[in-house]
PDB file of N, CA and C in Angstrom:
ATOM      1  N   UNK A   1     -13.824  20.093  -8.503  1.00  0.00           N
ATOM      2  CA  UNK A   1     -15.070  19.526  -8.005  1.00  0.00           C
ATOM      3  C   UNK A   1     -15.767  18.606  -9.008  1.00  0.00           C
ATOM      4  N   UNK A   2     -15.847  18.596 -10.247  1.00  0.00           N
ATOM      5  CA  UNK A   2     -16.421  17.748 -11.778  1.00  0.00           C
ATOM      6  C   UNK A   2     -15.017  16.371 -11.766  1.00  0.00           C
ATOM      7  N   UNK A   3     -14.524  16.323 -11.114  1.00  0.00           N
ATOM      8  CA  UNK A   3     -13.155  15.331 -11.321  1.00  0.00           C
ATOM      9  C   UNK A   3     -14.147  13.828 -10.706  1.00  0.00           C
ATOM     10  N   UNK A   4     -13.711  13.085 -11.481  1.00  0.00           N
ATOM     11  CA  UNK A   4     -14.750  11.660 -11.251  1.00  0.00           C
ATOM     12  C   UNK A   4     -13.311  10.717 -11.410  1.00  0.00           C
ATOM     13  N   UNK A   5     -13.668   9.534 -10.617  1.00  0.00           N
ATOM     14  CA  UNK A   5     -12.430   8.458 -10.598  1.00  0.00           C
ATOM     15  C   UNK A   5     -13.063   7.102 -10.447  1.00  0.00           C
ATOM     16  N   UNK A   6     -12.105   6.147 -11.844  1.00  0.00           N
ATOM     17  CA  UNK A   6     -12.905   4.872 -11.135  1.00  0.00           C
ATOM     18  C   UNK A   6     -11.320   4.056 -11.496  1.00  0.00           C
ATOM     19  N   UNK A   7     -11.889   2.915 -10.442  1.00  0.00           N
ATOM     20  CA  UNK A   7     -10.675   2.437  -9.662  1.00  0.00           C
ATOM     21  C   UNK A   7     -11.176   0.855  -9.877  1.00  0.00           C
ATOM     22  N   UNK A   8     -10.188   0.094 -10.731  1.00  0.00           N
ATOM     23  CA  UNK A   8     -10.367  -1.201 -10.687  1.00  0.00           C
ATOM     24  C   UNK A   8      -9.236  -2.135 -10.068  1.00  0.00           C
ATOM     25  N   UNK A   9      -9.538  -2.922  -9.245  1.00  0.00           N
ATOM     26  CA  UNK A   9      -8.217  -3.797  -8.490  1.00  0.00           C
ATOM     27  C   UNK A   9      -8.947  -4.638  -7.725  1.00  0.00           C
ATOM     28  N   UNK A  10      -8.071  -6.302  -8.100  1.00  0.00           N
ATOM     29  CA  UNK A  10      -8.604  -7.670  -7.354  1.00  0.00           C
ATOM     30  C   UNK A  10      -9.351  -7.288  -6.245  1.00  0.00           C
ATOM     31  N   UNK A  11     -10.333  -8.151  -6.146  1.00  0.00           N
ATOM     32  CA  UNK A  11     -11.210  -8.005  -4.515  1.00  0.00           C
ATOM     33  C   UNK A  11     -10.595  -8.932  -3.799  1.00  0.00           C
ATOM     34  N   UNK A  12     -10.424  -8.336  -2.824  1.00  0.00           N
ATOM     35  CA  UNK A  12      -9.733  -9.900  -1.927  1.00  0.00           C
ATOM     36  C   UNK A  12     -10.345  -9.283  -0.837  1.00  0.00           C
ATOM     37  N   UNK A  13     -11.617 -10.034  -0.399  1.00  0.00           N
ATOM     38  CA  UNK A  13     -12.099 -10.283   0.823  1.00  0.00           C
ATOM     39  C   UNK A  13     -11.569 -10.092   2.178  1.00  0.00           C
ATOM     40  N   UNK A  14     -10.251 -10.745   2.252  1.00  0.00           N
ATOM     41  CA  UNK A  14      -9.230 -10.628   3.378  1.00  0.00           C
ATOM     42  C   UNK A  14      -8.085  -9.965   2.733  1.00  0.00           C
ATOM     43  N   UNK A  15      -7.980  -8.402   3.213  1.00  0.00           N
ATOM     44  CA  UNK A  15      -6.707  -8.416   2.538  1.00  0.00           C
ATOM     45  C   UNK A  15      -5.751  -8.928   2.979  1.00  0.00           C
ATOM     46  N   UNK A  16      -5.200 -10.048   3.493  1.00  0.00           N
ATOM     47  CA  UNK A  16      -3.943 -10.033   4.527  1.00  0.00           C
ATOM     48  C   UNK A  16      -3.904 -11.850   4.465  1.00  0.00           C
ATOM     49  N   UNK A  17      -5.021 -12.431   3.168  1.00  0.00           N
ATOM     50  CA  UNK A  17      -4.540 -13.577   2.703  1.00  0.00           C
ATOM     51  C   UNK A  17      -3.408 -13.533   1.907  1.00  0.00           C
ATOM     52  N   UNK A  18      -2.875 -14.840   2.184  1.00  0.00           N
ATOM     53  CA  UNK A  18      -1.496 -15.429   1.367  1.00  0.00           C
ATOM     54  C   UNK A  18      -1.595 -15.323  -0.320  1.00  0.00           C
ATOM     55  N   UNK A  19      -0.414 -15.367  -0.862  1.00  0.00           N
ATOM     56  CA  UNK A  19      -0.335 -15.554  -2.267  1.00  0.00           C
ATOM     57  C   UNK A  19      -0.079 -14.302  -2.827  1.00  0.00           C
ATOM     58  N   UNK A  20       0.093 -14.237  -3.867  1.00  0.00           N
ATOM     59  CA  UNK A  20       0.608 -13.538  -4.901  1.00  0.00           C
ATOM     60  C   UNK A  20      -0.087 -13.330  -5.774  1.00  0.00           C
ATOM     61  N   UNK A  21      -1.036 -11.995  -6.562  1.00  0.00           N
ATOM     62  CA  UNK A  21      -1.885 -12.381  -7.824  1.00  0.00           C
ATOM     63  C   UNK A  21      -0.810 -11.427  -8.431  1.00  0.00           C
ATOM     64  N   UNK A  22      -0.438 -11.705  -9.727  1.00  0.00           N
ATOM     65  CA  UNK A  22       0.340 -11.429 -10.698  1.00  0.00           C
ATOM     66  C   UNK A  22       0.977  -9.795 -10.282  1.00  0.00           C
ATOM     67  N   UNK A  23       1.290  -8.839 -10.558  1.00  0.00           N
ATOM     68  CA  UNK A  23       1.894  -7.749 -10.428  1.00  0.00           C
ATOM     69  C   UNK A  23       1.818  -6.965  -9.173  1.00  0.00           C
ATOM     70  N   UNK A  24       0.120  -7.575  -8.748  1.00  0.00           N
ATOM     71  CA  UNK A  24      -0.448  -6.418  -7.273  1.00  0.00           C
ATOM     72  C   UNK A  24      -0.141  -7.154  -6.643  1.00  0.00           C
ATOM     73  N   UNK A  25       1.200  -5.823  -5.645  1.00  0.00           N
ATOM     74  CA  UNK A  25       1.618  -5.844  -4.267  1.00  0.00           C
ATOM     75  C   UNK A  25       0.526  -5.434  -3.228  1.00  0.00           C
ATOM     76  N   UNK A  26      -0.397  -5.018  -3.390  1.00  0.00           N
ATOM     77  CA  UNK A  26      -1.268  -4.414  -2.463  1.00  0.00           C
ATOM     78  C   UNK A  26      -2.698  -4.824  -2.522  1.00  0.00           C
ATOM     79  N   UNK A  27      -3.306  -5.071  -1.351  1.00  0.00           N
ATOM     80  CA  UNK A  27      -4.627  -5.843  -1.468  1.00  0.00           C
ATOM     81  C   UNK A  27      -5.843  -5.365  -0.904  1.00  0.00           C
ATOM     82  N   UNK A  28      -6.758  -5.161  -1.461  1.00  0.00           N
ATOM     83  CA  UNK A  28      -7.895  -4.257  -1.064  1.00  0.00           C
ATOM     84  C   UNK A  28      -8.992  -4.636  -1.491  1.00  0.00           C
ATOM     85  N   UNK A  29     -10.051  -4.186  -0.382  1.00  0.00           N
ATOM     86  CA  UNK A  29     -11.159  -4.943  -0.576  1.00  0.00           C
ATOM     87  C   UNK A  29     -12.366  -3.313  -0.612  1.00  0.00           C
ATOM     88  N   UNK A  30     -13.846  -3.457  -0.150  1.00  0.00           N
ATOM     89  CA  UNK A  30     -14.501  -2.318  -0.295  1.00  0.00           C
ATOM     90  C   UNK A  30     -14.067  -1.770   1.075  1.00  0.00           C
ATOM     91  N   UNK A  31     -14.013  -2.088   2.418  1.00  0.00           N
ATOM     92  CA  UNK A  31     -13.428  -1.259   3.611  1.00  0.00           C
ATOM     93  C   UNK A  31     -12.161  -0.473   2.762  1.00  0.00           C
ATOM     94  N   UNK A  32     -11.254  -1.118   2.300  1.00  0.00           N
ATOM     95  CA  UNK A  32      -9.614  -0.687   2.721  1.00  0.00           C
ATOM     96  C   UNK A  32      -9.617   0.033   1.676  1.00  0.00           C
ATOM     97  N   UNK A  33     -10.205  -0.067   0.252  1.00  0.00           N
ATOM     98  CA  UNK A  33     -10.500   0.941  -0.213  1.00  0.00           C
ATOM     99  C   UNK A  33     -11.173   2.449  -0.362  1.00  0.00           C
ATOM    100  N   UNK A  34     -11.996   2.417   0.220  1.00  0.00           N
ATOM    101  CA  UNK A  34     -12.767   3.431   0.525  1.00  0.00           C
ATOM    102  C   UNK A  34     -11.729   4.047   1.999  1.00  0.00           C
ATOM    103  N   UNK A  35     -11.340   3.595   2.666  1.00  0.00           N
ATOM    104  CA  UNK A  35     -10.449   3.925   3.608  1.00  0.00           C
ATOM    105  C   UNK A  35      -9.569   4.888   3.153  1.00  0.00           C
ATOM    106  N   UNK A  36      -8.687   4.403   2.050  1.00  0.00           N
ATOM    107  CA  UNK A  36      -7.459   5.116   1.234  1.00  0.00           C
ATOM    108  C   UNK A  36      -8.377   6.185   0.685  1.00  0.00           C
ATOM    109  N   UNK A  37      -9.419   5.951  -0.245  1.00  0.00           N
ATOM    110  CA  UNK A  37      -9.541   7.530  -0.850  1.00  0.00           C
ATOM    111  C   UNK A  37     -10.141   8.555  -0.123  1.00  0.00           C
ATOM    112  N   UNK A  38     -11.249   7.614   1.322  1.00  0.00           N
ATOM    113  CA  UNK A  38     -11.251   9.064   1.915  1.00  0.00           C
ATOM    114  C   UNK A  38     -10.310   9.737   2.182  1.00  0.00           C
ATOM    115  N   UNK A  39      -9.000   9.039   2.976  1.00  0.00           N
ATOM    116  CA  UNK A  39      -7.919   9.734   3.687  1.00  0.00           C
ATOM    117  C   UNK A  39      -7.593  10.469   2.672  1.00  0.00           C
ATOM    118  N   UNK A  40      -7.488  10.696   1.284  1.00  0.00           N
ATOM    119  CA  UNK A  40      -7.072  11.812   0.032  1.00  0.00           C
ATOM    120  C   UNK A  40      -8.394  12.382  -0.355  1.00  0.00           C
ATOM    121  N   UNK A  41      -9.478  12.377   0.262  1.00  0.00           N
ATOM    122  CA  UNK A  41     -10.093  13.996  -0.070  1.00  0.00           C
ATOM    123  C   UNK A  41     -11.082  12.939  -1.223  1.00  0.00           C
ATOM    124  N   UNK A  42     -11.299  11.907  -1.557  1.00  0.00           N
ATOM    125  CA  UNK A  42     -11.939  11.221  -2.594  1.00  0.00           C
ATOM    126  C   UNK A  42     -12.985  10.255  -1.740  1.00  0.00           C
ATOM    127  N   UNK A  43     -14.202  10.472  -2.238  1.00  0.00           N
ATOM    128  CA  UNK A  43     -15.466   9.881  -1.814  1.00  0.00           C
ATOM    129  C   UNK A  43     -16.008   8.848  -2.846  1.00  0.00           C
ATOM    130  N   UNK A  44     -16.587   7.271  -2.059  1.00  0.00           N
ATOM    131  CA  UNK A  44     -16.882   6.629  -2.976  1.00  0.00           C
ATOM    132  C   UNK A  44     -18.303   7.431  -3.233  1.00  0.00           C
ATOM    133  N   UNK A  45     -18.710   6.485  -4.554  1.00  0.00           N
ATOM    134  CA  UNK A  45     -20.370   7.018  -4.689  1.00  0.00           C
ATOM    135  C   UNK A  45     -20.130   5.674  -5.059  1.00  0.00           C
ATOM    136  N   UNK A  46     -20.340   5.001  -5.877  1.00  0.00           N
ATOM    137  CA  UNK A  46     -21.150   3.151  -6.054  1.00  0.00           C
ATOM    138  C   UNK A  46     -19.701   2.558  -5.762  1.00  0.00           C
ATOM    139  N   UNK A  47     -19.698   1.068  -5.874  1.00  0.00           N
ATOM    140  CA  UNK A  47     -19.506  -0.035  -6.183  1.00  0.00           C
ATOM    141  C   UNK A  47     -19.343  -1.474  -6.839  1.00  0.00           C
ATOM    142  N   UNK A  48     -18.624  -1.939  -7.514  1.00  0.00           N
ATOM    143  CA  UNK A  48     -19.477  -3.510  -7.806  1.00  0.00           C
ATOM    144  C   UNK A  48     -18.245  -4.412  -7.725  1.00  0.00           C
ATOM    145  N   UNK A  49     -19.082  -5.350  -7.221  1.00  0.00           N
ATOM    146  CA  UNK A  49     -17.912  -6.821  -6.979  1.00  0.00           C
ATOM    147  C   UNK A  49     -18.236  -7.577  -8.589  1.00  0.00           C
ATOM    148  N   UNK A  50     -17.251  -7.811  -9.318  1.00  0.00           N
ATOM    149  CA  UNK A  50     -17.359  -7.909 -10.846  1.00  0.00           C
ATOM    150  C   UNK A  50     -16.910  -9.552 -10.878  1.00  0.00           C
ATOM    151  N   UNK A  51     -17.190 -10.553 -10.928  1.00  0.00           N
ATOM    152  CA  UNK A  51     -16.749 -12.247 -10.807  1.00  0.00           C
ATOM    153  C   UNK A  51     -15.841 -11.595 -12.641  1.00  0.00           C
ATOM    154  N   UNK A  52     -14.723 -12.618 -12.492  1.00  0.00           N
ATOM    155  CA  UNK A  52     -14.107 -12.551 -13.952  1.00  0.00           C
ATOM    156  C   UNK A  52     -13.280 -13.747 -13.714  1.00  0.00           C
ATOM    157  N   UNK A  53     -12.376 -13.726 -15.020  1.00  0.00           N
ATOM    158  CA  UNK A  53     -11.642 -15.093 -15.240  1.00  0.00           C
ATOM    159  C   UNK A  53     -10.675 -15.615 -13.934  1.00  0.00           C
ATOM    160  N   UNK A  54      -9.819 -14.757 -13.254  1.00  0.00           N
ATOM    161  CA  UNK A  54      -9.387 -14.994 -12.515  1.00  0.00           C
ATOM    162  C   UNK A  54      -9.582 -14.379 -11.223  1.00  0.00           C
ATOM    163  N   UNK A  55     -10.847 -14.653 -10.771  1.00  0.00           N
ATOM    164  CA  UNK A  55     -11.099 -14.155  -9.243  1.00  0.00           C
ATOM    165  C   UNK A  55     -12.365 -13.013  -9.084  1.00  0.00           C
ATOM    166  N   UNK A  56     -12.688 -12.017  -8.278  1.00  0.00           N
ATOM    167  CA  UNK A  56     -13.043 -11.555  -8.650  1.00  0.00           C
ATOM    168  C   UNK A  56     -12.198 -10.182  -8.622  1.00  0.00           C
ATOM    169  N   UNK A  57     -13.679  -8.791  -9.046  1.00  0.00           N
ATOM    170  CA  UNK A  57     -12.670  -7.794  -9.254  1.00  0.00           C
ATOM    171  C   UNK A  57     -13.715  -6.438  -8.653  1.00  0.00           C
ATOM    172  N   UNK A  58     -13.034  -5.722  -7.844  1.00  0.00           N
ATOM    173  CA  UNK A  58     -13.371  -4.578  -7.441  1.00  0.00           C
ATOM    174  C   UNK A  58     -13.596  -3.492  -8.150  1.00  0.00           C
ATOM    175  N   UNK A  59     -14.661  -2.828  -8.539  1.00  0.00           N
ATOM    176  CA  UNK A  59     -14.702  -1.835  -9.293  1.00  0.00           C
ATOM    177  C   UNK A  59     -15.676  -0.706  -8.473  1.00  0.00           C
ATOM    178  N   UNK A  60     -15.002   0.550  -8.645  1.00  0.00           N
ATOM    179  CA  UNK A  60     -15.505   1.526  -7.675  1.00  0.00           C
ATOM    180  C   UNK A  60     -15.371   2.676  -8.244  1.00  0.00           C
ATOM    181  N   UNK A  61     -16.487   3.221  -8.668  1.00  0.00           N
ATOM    182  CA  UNK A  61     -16.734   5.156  -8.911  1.00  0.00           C
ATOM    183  C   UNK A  61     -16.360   5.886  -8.008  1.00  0.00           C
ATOM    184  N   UNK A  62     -15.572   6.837  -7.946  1.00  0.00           N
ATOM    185  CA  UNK A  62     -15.345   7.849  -7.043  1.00  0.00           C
ATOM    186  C   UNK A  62     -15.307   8.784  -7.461  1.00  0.00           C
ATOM    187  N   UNK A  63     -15.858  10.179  -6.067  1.00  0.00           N
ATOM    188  CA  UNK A  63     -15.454  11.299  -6.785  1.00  0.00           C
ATOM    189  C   UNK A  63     -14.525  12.303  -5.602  1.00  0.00           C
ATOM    190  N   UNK A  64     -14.395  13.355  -6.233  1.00  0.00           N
ATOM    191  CA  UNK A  64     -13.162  14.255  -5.523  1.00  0.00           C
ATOM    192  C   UNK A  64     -13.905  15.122  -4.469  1.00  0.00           C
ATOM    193  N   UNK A  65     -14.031  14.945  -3.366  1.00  0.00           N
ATOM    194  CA  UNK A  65     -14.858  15.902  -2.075  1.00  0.00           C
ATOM    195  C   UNK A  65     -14.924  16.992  -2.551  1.00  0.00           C
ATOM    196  N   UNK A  66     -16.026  17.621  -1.840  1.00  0.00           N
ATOM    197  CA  UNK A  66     -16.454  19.129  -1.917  1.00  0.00           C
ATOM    198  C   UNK A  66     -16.085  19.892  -0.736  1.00  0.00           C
TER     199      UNK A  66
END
């Protein structure tokens, strides 16, 4: 129940635009994320859309359901 998770990966607005960003096969935005960790028992609590050098970037606190 004290287990805390934070999760950083490209924001892509649409996940299901074209292209390739360097290593990530998989594309997620704040829906499709929060989607995946509810389905595993993991609840967001914040958010932030982070602008950086190349694009921006998803960053999200989570924690493990009660």
């Amino acid at each position: 129940p004290s287990t805390w998770l934070y999760v950083e990966v490209p924001n892509f607005t649409f996940p299901l635009q074209g292209g390739v960003f360097h290593e990530h096969i998989n594309r997620f935005n704040i829906r499709s994320m929060t989607a995946l960790l509810n389905r595993n028992g993991i609840d967001v609590v914040d958010h932030l859309i982070n602008p950086t050098m190349g694009g921006d970037c998803l960053c999200v606190l989570a924690k493990l359901g009660v």
